[in-house]
Protein backbone atom coordinates (compact mmCIF):
# COMPACT_ATOMS: atom_id res chain seq x y z
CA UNK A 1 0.00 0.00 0.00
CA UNK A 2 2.61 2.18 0.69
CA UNK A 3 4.33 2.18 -2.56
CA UNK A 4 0.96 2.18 -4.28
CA UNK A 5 0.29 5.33 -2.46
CA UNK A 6 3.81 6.83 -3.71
CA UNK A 7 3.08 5.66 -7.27
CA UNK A 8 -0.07 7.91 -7.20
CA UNK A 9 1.57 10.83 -6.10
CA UNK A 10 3.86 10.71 -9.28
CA UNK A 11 1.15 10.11 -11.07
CA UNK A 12 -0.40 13.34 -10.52
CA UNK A 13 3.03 15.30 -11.40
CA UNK A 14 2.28 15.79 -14.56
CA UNK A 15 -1.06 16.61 -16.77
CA UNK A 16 -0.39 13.69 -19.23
CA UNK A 17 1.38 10.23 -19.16
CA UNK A 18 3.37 10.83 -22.10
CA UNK A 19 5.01 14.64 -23.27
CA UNK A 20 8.04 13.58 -25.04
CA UNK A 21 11.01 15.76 -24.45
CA UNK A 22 14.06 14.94 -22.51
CA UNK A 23 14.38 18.31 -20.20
CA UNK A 24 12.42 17.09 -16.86
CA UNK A 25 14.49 14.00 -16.96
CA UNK A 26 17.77 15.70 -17.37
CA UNK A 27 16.62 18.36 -14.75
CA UNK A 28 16.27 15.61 -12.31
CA UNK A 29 19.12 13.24 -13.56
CA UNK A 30 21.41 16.10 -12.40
CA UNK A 31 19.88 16.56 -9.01
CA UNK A 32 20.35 13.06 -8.48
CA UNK A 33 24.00 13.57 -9.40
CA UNK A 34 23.77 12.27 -12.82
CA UNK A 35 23.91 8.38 -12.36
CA UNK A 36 23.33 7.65 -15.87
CA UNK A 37 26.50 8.67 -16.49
CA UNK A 38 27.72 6.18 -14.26
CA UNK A 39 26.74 3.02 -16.53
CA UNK A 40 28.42 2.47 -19.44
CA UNK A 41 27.49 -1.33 -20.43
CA UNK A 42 23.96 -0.45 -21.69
CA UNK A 43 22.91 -2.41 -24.38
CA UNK A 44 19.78 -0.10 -25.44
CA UNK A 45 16.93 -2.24 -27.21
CA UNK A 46 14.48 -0.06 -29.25
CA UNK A 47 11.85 -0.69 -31.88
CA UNK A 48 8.14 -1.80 -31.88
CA UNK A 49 7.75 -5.76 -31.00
CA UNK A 50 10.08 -8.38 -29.52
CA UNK A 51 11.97 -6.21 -27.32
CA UNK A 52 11.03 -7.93 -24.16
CA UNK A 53 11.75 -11.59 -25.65
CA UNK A 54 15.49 -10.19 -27.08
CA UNK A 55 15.97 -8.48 -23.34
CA UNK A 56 14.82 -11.41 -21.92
CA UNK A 57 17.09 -13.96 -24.00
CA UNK A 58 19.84 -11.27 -23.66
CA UNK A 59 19.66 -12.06 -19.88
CA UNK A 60 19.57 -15.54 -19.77
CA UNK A 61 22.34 -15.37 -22.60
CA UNK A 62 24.96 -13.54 -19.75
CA UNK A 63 23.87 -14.58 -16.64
CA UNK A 64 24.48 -18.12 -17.38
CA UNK A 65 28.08 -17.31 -18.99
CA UNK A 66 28.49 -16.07 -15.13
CA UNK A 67 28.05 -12.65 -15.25
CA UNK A 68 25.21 -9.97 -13.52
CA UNK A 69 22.80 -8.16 -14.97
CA UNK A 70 20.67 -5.09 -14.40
CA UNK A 71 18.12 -5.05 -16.25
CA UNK A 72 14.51 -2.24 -17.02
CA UNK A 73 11.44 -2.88 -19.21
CA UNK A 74 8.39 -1.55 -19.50
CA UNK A 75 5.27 -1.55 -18.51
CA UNK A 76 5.18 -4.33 -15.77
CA UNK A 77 2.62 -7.60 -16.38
CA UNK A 78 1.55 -8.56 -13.15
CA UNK A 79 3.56 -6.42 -10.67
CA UNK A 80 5.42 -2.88 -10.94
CA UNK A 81 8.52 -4.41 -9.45
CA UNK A 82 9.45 -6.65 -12.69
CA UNK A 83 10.49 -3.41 -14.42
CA UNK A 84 13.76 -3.34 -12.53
CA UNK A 85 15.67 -6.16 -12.03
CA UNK A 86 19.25 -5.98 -10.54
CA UNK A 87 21.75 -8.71 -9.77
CA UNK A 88 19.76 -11.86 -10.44
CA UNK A 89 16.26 -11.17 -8.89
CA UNK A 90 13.60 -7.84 -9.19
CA UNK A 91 13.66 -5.35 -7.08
CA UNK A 92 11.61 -6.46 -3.43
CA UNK A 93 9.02 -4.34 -1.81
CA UNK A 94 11.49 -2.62 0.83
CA UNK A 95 13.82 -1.44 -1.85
CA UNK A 96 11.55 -0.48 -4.15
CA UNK A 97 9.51 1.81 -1.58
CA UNK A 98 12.90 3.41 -0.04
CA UNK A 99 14.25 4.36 -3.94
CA UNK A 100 10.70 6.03 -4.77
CA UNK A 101 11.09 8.04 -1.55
CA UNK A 102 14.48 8.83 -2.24
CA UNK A 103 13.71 10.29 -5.59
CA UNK A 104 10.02 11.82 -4.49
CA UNK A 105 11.95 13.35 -1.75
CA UNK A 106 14.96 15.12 -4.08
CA UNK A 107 12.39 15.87 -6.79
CA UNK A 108 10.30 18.21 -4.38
CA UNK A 109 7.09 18.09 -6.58
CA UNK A 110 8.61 18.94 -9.82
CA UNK A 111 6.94 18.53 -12.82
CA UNK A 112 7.77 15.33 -14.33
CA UNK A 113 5.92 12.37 -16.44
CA UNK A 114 5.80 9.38 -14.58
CA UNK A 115 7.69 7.34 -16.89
CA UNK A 116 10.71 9.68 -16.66
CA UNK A 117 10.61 9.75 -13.02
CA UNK A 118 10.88 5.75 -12.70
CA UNK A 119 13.38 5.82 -15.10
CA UNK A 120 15.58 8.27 -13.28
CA UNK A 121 14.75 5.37 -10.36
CA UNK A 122 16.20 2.80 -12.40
CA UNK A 123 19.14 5.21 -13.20
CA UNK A 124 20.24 5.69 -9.50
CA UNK A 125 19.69 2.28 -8.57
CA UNK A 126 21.67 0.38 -11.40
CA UNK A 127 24.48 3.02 -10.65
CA UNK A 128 24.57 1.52 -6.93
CA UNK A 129 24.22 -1.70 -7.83
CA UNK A 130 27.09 -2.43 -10.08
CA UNK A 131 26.53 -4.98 -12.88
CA UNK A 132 28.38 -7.06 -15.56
CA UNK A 133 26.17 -5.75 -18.20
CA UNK A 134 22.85 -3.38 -18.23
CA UNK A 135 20.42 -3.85 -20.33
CA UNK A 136 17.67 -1.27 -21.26
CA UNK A 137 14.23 -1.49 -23.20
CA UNK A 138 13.11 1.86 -24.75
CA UNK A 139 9.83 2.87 -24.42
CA UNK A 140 7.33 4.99 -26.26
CA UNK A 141 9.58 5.61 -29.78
CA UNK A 142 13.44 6.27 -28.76
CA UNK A 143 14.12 9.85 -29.50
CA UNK A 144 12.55 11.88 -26.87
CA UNK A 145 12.25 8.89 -24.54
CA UNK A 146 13.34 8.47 -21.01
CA UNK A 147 15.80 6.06 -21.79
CA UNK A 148 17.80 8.19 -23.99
CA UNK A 149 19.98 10.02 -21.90
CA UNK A 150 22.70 7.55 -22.29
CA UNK A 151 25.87 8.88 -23.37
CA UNK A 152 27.72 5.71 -23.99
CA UNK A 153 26.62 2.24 -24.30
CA UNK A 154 28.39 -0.68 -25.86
CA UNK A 155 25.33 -2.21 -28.28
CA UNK A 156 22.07 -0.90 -29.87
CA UNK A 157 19.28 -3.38 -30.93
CA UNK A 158 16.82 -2.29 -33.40
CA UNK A 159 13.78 -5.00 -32.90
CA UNK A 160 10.83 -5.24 -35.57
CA UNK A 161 9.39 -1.79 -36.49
CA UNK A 162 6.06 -1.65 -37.19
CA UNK A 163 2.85 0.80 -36.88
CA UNK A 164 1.54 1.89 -33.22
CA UNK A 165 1.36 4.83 -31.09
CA UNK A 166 0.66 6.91 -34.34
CA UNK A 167 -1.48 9.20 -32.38
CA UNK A 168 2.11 10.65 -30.60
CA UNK A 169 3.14 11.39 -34.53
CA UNK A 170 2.35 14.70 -36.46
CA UNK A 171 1.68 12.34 -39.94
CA UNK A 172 1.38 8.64 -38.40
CA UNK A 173 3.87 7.11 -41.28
CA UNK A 174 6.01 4.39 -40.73
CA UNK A 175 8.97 6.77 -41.53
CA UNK A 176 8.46 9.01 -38.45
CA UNK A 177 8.45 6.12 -36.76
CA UNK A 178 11.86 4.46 -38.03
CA UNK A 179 13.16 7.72 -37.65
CA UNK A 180 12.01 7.97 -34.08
CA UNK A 181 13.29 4.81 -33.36
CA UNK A 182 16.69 4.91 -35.03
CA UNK A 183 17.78 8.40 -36.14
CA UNK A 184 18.96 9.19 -32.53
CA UNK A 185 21.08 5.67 -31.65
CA UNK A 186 24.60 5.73 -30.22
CA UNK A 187 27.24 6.41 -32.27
CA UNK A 188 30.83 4.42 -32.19
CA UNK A 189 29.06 1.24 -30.87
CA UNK A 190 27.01 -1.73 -32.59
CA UNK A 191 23.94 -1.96 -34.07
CA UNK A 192 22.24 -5.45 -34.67
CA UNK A 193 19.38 -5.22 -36.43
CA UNK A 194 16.31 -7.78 -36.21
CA UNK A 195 14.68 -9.11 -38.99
CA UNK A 196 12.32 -6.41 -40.91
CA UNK A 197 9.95 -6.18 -43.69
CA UNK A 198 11.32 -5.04 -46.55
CA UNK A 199 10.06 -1.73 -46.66
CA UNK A 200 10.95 -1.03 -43.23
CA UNK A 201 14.44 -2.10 -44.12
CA UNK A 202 15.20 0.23 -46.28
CA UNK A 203 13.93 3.31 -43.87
CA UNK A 204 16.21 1.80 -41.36
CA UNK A 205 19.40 1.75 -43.55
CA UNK A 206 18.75 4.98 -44.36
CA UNK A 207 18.13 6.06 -41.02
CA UNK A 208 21.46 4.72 -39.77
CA UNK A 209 23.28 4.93 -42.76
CA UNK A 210 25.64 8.23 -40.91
CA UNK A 211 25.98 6.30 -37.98
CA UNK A 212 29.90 5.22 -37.31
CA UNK A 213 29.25 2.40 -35.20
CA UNK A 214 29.35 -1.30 -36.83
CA UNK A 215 26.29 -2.96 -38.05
CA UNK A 216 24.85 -6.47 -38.16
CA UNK A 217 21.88 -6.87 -40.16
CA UNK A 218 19.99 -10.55 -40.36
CA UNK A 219 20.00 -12.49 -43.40
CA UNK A 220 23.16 -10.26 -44.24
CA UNK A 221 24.84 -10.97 -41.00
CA UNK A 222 23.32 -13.71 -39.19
CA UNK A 223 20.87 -15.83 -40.07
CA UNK A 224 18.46 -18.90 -38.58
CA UNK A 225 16.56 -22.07 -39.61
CA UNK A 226 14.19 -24.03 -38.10
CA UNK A 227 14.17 -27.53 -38.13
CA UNK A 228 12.33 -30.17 -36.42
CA UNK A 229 13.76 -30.21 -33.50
CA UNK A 230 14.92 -26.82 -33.12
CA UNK A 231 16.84 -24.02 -35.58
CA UNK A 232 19.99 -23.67 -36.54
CA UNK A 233 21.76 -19.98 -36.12
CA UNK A 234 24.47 -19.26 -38.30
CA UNK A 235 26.40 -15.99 -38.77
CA UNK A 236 30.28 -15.28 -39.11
CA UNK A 237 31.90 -17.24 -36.64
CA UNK A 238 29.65 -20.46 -37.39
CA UNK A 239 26.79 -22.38 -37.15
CA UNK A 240 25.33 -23.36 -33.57
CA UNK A 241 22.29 -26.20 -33.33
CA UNK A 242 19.82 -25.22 -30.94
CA UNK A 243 17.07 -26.90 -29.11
CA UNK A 244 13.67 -25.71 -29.06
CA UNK A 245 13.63 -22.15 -27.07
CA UNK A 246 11.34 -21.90 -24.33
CA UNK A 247 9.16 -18.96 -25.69
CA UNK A 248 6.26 -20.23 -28.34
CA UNK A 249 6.03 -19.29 -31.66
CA UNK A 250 8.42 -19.47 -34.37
CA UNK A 251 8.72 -16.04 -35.18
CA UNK A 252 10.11 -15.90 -31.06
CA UNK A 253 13.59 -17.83 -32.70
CA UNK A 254 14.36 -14.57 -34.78
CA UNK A 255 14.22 -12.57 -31.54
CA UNK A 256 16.24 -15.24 -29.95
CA UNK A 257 18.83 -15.17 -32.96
CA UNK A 258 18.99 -11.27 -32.75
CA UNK A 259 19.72 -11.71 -28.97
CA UNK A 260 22.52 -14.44 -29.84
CA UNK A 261 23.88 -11.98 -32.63
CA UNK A 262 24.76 -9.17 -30.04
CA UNK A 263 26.21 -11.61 -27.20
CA UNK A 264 28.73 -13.06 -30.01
CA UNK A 265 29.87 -9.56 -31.08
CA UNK A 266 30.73 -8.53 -27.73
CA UNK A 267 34.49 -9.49 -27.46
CA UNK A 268 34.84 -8.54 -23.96
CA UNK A 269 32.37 -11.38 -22.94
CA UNK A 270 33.33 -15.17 -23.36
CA UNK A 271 29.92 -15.91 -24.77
CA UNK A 272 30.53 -19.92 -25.46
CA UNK A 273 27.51 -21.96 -27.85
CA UNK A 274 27.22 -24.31 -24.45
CA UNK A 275 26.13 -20.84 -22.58
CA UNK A 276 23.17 -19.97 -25.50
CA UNK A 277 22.29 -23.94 -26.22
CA UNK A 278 20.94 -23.56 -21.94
CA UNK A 279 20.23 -20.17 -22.13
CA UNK A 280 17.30 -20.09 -24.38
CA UNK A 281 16.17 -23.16 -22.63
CA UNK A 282 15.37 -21.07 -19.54
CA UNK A 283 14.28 -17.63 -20.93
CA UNK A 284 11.77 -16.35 -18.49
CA UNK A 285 8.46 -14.63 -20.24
CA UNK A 286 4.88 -13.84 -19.20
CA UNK A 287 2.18 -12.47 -20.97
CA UNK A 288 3.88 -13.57 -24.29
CA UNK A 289 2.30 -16.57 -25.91
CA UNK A 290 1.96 -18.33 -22.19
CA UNK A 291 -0.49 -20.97 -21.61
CA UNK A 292 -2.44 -20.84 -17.94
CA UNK A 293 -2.41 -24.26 -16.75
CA UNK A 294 -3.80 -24.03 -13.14
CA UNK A 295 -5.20 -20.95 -11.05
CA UNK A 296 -8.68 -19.71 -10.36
CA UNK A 297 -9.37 -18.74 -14.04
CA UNK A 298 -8.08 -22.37 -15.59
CA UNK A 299 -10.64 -24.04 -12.72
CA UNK A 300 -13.26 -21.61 -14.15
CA UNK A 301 -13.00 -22.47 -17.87
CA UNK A 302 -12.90 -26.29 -17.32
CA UNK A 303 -11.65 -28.26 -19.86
CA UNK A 304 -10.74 -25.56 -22.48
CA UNK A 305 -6.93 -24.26 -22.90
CA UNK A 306 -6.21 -20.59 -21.69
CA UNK A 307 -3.98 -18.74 -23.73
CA UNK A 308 -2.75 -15.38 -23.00
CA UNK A 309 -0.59 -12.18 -25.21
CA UNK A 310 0.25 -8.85 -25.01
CA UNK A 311 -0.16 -8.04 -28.43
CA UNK A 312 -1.61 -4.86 -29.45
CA UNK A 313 -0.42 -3.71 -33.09
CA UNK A 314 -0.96 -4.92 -36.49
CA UNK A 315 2.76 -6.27 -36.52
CA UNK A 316 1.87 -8.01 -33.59
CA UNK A 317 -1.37 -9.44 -34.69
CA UNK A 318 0.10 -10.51 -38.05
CA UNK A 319 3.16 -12.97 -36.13
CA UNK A 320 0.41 -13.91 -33.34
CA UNK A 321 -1.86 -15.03 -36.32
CA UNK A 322 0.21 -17.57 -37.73
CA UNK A 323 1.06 -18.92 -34.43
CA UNK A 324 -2.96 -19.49 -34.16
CA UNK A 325 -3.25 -21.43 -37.26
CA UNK A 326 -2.48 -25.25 -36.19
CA UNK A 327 -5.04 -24.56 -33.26
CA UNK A 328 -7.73 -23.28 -35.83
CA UNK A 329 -8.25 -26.54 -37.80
CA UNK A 330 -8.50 -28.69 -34.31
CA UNK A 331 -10.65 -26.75 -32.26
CA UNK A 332 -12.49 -23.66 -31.43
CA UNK A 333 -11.07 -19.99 -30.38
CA UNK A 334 -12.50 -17.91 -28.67
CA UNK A 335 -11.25 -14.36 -28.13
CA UNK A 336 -10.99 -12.32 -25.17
CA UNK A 337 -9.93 -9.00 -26.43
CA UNK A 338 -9.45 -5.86 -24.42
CA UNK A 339 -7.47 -2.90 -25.68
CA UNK A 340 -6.20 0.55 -25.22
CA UNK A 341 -8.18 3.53 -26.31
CA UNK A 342 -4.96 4.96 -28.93
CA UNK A 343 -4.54 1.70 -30.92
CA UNK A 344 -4.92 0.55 -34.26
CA UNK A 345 -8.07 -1.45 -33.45
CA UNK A 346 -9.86 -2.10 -36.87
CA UNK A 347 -6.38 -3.34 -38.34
CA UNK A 348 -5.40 -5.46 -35.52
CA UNK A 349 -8.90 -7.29 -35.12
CA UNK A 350 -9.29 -7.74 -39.42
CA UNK A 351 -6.07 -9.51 -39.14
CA UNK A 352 -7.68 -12.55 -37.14
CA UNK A 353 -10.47 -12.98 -39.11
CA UNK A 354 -10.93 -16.62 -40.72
CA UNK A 355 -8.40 -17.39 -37.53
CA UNK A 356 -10.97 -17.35 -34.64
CA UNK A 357 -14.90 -18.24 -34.11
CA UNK A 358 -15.80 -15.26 -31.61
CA UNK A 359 -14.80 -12.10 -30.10
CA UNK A 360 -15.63 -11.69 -26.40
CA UNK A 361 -14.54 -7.73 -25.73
CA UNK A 362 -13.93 -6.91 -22.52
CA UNK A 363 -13.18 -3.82 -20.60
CA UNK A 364 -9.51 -3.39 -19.06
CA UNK A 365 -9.88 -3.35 -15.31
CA UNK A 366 -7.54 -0.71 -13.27
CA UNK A 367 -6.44 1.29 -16.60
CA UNK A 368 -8.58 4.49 -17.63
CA UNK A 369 -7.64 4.81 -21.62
CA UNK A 370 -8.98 1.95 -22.30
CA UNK A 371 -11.58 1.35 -25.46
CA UNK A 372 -15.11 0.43 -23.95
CA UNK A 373 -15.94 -3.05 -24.71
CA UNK A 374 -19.08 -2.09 -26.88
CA UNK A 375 -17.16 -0.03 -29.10
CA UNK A 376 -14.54 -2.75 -29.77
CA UNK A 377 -17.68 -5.64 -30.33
CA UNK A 378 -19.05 -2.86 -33.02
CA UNK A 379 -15.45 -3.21 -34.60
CA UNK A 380 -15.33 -6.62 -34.96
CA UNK A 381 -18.35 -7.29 -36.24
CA UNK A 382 -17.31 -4.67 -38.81
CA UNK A 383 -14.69 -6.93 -39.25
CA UNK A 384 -17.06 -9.49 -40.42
CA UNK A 385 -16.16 -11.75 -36.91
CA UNK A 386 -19.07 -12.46 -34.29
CA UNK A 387 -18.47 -10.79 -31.66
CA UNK A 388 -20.58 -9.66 -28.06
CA UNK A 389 -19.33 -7.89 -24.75
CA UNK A 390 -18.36 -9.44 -21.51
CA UNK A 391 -19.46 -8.39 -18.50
CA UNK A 392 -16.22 -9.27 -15.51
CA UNK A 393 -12.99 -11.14 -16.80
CA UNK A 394 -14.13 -13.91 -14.22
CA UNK A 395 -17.52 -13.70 -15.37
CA UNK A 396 -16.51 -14.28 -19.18
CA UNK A 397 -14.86 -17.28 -17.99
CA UNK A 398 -17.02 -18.75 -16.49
CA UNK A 399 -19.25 -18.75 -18.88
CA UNK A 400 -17.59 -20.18 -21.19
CA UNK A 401 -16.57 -22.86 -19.07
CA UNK A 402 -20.39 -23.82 -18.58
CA UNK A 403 -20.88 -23.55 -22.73
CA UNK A 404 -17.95 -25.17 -23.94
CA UNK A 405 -15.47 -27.97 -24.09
CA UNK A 406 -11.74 -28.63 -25.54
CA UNK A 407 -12.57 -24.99 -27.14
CA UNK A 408 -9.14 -22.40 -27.07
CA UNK A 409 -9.71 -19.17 -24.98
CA UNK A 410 -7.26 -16.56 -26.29
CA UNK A 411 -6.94 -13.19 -24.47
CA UNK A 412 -5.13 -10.67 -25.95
CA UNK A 413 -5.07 -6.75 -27.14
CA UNK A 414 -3.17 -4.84 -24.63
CA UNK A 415 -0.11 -5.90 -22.11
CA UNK A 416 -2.20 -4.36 -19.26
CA UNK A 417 -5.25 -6.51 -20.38
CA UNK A 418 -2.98 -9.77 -20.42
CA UNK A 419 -1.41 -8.35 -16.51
CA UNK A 420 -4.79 -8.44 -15.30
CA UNK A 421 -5.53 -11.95 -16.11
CA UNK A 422 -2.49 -13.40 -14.73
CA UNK A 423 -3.53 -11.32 -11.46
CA UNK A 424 -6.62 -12.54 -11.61
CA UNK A 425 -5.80 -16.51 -12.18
């Protein structure tokens, strides 16, 4: 309750959640002594989708080569705490609390956003806590974002770009976007970039195309095929056979081969293929393609499979679609959906179409932008997908537990949506 109370207060330091500029952050960054300048083995991870699964692998990748890791992502699933992570374990209660006061306290009411006051957290914190390696996922675009006020890092991922948050851009083209995302990375470093569309590519090339630090690109670079009992990852130093990862989803080993990619070109780690063949064996991942095998909700829905992702753009919806297909031919899938209000809703629903039976919208509990549940329903049936309104999340479940059997429940639409289902189970 305490920190709940604290996280509140910042919450009420500034009129929006997001006003992207750089100044508050700096303003406070400097009354905490400037601790970002303190860490300089940031790998910074920026673009649309997959930046939690390459931070995650990333992690797993290092600490079981033996070395520590701080780590920051955002937004949280099921607890604020997950977004820092130092030294092998998050952050607990009694740390967390006495770093929010800390900051709250040399603040003194300031305006600020509350993202770039909890990143200024993370800041201080990893500065104390020395670590092996830090890594760091970008939020909202890269540019003007909180996590940009590093001066010096030693790798820059650029994840799958896609469409989303186009309400934050003066046009809403992909090419603000990429150049949001990339115009702005660290020079005299490394760049890996993650496998793009085509298009995208090109924007991204051109986007970096000034910037002095070396570049990795996949297919050009590094590479990976799957195979029946695994993929293969290949790139300049040679081929490695991997198991089956422990994410779901094929389009989860490109991440995984991105993350690989980086740890290899960092000389001044001894990255060995018997470190990544057990790392990705272990990576750690909710609200990403997870199944929910026991809990209150899987007791409530019986003998029908519970499947849970934060997806939330059309890039997302497009990889998440494919991954649906071997379920659509053996049984039926039901989707929860709930979503934020600034999304690209039409697009993302249209892209499931032919891939589900139903659409069950839902409200997002404890979030206040989201889209109300009868204004998503309207969409889908626009969509040309049936589609009605819940009433609770438990509720929804329940009934469906009653009406059917063997049937696939997949909730989906927003991070914060997928947070309050794990909560809830």
């Amino acid at each position: 309750m305490k920190i709940q109370k604290i996280l509140k207060r910042l919450l009420l330091l500034h009129p929006k959640s997001v006003d992207l500029s750089l100044k508050r952050i700096k303003r406070l960054l400097k009354d905490l002594d400037n601790p970002e300048r303190k860490i300089t083995n940031v790998i910074q991870v920026v673009g649309t989708n997959g930046k939690y699964s390459v931070c995650s692998t990333l992690r797993e990748i290092f600490e079981t080569a033996g070395y520590s890791v701080n780590m920051n992502i955002s937004p949280s699933i099921k607890k604020f705490n997950e977004r820092y992570y130092f030294l092998g374990k998050n952050i607990s209660d009694t740390e967390l609390y006495n770093l929010l006061s800390e900051v709250e306290k040399i603040n003194q009411n300031k305006n600020i956003t509350f993202h770039e006051f909890i990143c200024a957290c993370f800041f201080l914190a990893a500065s104390r806590k020395k670590s092996d390696i830090t890594i760091l996922e970008s939020g909202l675009f890269f540019r003007l974002d909180a996590s940009n006020v590093i001066t010096r890092n030693i790798a820059s991922i650029i994840t799958p770009i896609g469409m989303d948050h186009k309400d934050f851009l003066k046009k809403g083209t992909i090419d603000e976007i990429v150049y949001e995302k990339c115009s702005h990375l660290l020079d005299g470093s490394k760049i890996i970039i993650s496998e793009q569309k085509k298009s995208t590519l090109k924007k991204i090339k051109k986007n970096i195309s000034k910037n002095s630090s070396s570049k990795f690109f996949f297919r050009e670079n590094y590479k990976y095929k799957k195979k029946s009992d695994g993929f293969i990852y290949e790139d300049i130093k040679g081929k490695i056979n991997l198991p089956h990862p422990n994410l779901l989803g094929d389009f989860q080993m490109s991440n995984i081969s991105t993350a690989i990619n980086t740890s290899r070109n960092l000389e001044q780690f001894n990255i060995k293929d018997t470190h990544i063949k057990k790392a990705i064996t272990k990576i750690r991942s909710e609200g990403r393609l997870q199944f929910i095998k026991k809990g209150k909700l899987k007791k409530y829905a019986c003998n029908n499979e519970i499947l849970i992702d934060g997806a939330h753009n059309p890039l997302a919806a497009s990889v998440i679609s494919k991954y649906l297909e071997s379920f659509y031919k053996k049984k039926k899938i039901i989707m929860l959906l709930g979503m934020m209000n600034n999304k690209e809703h039409k697009k993302f629903i249209k892209i499931f179409k032919n891939k589900i039976n139903s659409i069950i919208a839902l409200d997002i509990p404890n979030q206040e932008n989201f889209l109300p549940k009868e204004d998503l329903s309207k969409i889908a049936k626009s969509c040309g997908i049936s589609a009605s309104t819940g009433s609770t999340i438990i509720s929804t479940f329940k009934k469906i537990g009653k009406e059917n059997e063997n049937a696939l429940i997949f909730c989906t639409g927003s991070l914060y949506f997928s947070g309050e289902i794990l909560n809830l189970n």
